[in-house]
N, C-alpha and C. Protein backbone atom coordinates (compact mmCIF):
# COMPACT_ATOMS: atom_id res chain seq x y z
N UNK A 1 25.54 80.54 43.89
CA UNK A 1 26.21 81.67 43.28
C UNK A 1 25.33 82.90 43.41
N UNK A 2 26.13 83.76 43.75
CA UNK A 2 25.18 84.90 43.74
C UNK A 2 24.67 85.71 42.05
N UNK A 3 23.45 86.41 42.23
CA UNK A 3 23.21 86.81 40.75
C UNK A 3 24.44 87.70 40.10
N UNK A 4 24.76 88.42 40.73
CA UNK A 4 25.77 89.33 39.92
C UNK A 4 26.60 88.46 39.55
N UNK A 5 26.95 87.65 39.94
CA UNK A 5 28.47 86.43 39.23
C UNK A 5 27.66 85.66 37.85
N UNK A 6 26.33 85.80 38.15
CA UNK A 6 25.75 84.72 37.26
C UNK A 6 25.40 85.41 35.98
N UNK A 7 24.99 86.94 36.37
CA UNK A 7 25.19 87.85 35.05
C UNK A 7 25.88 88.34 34.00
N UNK A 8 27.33 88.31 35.44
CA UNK A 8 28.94 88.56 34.86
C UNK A 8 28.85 87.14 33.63
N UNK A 9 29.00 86.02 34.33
CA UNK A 9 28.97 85.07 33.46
C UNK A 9 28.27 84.82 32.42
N UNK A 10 26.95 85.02 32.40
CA UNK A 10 26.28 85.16 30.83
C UNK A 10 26.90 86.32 30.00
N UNK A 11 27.10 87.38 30.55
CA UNK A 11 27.71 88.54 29.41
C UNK A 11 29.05 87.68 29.02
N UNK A 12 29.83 87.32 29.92
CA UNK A 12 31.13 87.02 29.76
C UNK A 12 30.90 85.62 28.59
N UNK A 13 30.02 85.10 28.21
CA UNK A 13 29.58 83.59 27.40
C UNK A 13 29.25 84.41 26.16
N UNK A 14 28.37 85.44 26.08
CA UNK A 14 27.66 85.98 25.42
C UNK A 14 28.62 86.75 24.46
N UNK A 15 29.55 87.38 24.92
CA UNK A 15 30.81 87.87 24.00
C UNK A 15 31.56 87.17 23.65
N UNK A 16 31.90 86.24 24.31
CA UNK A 16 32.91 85.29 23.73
C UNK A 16 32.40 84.46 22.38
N UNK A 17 31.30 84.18 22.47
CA UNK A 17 30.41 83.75 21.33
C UNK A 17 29.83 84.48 20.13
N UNK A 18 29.89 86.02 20.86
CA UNK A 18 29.21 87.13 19.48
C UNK A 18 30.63 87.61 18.95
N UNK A 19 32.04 87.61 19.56
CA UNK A 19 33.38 87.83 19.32
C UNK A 19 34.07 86.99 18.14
N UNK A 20 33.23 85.72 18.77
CA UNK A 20 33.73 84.06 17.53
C UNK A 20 33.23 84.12 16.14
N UNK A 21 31.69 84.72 16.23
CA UNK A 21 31.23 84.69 15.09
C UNK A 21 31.20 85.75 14.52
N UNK A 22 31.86 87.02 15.45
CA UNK A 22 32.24 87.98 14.23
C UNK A 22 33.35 88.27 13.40
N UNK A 23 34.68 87.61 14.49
CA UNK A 23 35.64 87.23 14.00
C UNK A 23 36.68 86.46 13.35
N UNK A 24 36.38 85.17 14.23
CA UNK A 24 36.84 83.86 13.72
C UNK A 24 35.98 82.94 12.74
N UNK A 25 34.86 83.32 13.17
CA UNK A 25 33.72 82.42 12.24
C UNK A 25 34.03 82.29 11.07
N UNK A 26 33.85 84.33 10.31
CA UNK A 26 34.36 84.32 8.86
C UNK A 26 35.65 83.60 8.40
N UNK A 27 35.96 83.80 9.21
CA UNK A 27 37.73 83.24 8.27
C UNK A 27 38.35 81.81 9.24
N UNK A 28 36.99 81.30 9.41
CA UNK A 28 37.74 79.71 9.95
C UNK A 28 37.49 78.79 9.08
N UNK A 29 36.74 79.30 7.94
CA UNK A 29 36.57 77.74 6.56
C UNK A 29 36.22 76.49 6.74
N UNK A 30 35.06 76.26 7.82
CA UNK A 30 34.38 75.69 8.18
C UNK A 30 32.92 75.76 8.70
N UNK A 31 31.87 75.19 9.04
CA UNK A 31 30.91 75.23 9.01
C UNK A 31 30.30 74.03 10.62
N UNK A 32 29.55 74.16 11.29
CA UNK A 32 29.04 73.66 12.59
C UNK A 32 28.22 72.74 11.43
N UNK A 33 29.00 71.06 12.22
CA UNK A 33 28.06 70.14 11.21
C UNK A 33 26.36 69.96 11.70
N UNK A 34 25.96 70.35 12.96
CA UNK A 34 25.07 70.73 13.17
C UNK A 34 23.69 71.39 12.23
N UNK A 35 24.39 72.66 11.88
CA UNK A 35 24.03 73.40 10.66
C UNK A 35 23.70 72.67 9.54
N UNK A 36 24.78 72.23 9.36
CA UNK A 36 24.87 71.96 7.55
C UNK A 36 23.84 70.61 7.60
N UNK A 37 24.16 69.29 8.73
CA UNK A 37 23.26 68.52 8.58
C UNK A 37 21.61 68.76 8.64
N UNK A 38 21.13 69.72 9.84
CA UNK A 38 19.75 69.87 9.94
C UNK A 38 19.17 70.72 9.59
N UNK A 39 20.00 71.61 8.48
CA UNK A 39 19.82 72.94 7.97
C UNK A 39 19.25 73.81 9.06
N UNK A 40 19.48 74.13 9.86
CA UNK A 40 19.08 74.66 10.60
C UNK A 40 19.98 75.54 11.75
N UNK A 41 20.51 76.07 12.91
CA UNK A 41 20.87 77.37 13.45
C UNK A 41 22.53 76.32 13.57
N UNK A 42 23.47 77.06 13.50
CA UNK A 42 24.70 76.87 13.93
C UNK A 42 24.94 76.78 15.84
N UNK A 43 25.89 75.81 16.34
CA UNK A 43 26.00 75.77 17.43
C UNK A 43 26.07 77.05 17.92
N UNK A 44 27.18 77.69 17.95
CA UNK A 44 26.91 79.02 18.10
C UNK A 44 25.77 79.97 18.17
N UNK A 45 25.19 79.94 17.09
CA UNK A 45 24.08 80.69 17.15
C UNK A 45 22.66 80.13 18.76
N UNK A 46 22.91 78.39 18.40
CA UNK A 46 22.18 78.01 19.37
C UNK A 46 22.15 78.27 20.76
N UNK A 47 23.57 77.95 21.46
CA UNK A 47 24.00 77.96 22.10
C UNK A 47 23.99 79.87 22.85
N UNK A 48 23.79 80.84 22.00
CA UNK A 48 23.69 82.25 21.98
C UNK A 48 22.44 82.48 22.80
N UNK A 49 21.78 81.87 21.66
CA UNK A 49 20.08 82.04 22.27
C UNK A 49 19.84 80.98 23.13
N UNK A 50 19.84 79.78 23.63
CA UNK A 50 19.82 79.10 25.09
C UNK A 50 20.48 80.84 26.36
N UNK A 51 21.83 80.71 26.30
CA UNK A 51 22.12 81.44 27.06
C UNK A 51 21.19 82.53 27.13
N UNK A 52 20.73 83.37 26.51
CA UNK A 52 20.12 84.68 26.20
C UNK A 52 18.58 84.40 27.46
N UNK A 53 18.50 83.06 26.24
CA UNK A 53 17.13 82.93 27.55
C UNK A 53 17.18 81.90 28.63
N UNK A 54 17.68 81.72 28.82
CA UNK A 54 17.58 80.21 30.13
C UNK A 54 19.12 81.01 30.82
N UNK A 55 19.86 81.90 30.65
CA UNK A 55 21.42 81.20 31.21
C UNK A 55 22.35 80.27 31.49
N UNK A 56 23.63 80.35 31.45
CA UNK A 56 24.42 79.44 31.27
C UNK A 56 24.53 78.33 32.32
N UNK A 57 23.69 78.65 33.55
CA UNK A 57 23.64 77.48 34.18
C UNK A 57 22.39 76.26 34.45
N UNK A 58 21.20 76.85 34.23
CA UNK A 58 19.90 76.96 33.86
C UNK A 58 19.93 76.46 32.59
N UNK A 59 20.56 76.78 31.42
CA UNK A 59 20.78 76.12 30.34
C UNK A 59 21.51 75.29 29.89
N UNK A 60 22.24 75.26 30.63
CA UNK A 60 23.70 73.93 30.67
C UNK A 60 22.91 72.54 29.76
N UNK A 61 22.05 71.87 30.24
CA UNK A 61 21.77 70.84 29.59
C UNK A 61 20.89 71.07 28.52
N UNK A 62 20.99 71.99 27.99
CA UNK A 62 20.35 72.68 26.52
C UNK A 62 21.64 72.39 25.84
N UNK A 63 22.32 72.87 26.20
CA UNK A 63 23.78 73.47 26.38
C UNK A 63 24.26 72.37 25.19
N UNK A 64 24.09 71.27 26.51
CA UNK A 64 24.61 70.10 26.50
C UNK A 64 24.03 69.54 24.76
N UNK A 65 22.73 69.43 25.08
CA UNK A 65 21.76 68.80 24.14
C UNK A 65 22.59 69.19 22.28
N UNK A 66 22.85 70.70 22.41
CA UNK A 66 22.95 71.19 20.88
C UNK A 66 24.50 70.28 20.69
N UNK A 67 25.12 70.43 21.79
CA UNK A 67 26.61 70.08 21.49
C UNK A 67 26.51 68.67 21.00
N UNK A 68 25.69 67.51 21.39
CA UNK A 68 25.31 66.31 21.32
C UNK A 68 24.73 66.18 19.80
N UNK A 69 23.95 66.85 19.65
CA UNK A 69 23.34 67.32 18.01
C UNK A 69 24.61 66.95 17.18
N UNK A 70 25.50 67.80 17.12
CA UNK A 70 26.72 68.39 16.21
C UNK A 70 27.90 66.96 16.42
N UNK A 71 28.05 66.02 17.44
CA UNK A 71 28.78 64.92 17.47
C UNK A 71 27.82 64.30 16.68
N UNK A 72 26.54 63.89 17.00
CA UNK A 72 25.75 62.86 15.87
C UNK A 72 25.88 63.46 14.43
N UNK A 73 25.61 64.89 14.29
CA UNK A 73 25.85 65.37 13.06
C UNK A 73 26.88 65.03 12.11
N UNK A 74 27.80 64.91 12.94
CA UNK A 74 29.46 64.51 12.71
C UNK A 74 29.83 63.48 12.66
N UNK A 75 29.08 62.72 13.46
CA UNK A 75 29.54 61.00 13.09
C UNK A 75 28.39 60.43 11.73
N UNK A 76 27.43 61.22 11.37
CA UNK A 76 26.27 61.00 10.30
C UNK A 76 27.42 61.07 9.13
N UNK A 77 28.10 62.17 8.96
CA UNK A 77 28.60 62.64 8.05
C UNK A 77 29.94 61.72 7.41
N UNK A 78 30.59 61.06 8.57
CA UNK A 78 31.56 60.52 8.91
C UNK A 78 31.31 59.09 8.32
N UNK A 79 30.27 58.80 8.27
CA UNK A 79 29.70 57.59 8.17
C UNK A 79 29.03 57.56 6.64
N UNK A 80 28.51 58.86 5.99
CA UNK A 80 28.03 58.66 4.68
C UNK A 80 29.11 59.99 3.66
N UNK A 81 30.28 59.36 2.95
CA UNK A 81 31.36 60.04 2.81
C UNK A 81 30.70 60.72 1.38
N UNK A 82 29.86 60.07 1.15
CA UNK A 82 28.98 60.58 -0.47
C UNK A 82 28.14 61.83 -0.13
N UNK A 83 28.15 62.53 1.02
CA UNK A 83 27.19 63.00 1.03
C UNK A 83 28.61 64.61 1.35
N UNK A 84 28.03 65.57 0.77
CA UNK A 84 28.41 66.84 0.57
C UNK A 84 29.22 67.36 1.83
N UNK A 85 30.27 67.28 1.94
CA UNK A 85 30.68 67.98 3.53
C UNK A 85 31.86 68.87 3.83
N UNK A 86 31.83 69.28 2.62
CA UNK A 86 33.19 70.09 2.73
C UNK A 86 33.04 71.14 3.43
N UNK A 87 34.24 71.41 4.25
CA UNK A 87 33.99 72.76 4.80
C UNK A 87 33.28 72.50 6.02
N UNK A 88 33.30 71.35 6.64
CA UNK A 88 32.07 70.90 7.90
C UNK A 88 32.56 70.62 9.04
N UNK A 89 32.42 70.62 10.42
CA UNK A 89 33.18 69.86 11.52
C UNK A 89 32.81 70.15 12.60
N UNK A 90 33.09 69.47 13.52
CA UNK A 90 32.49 69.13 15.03
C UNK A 90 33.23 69.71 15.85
N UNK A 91 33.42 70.80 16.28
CA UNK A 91 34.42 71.24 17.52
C UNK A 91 34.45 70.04 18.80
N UNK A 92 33.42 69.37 19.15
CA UNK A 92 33.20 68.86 20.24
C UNK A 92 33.11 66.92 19.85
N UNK A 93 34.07 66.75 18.54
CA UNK A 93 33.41 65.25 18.77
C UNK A 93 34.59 64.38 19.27
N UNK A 94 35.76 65.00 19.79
CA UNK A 94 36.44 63.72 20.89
C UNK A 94 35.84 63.88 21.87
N UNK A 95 34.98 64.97 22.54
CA UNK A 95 34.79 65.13 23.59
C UNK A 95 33.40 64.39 24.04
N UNK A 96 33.52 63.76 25.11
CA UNK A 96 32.16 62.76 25.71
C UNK A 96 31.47 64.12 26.20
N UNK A 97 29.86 63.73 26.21
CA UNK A 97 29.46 65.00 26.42
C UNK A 97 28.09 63.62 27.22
């Protein structure tokens, strides 16, 4: 691929993701079980900063890695129903990753 397609494409990842969490994030009443389980950065947010620094193809299996996080996160949660989770969920856990 040439660089200009590969730039187009990080900006084009990079808005679609700063667009989600400025818009849909607030008012989707849910939470990246990611987050909530490891207290720590939301897929989104992760997935922001991979791209930012590695790019989206270069980072793909970063990519990969956080999305993998948030299915275990999700099947943790799934699995211990006592434990606090409202408001929580996996965009990615039918999906084999």
């Amino acid at each position: 691929m040439t660089n200009s397609i590969i730039k187009a494409g990080n900006y084009t990842v990079l808005q679609v993701i700063e667009g989600y969490q400025r818009y849909l994030s607030p008012i989707k009443g849910f939470k990246c079980a990611a987050g909530h389980v490891y207290g720590d950065t939301t897929c989104s947010a992760a997935i922001k900063a991979i791209v930012k620094s590695q790019g989206i193809v270069q980072g793909l299996p970063a990519i990969q890695n956080q999305l993998k996080r948030c299915q275990t996160a999700a099947r943790q949660l799934a699995a211990n129903p006592g434990q606090p989770q409202a408001g929580v969920f996996c965009c990615v856990l039918p999906i084999p990753l």
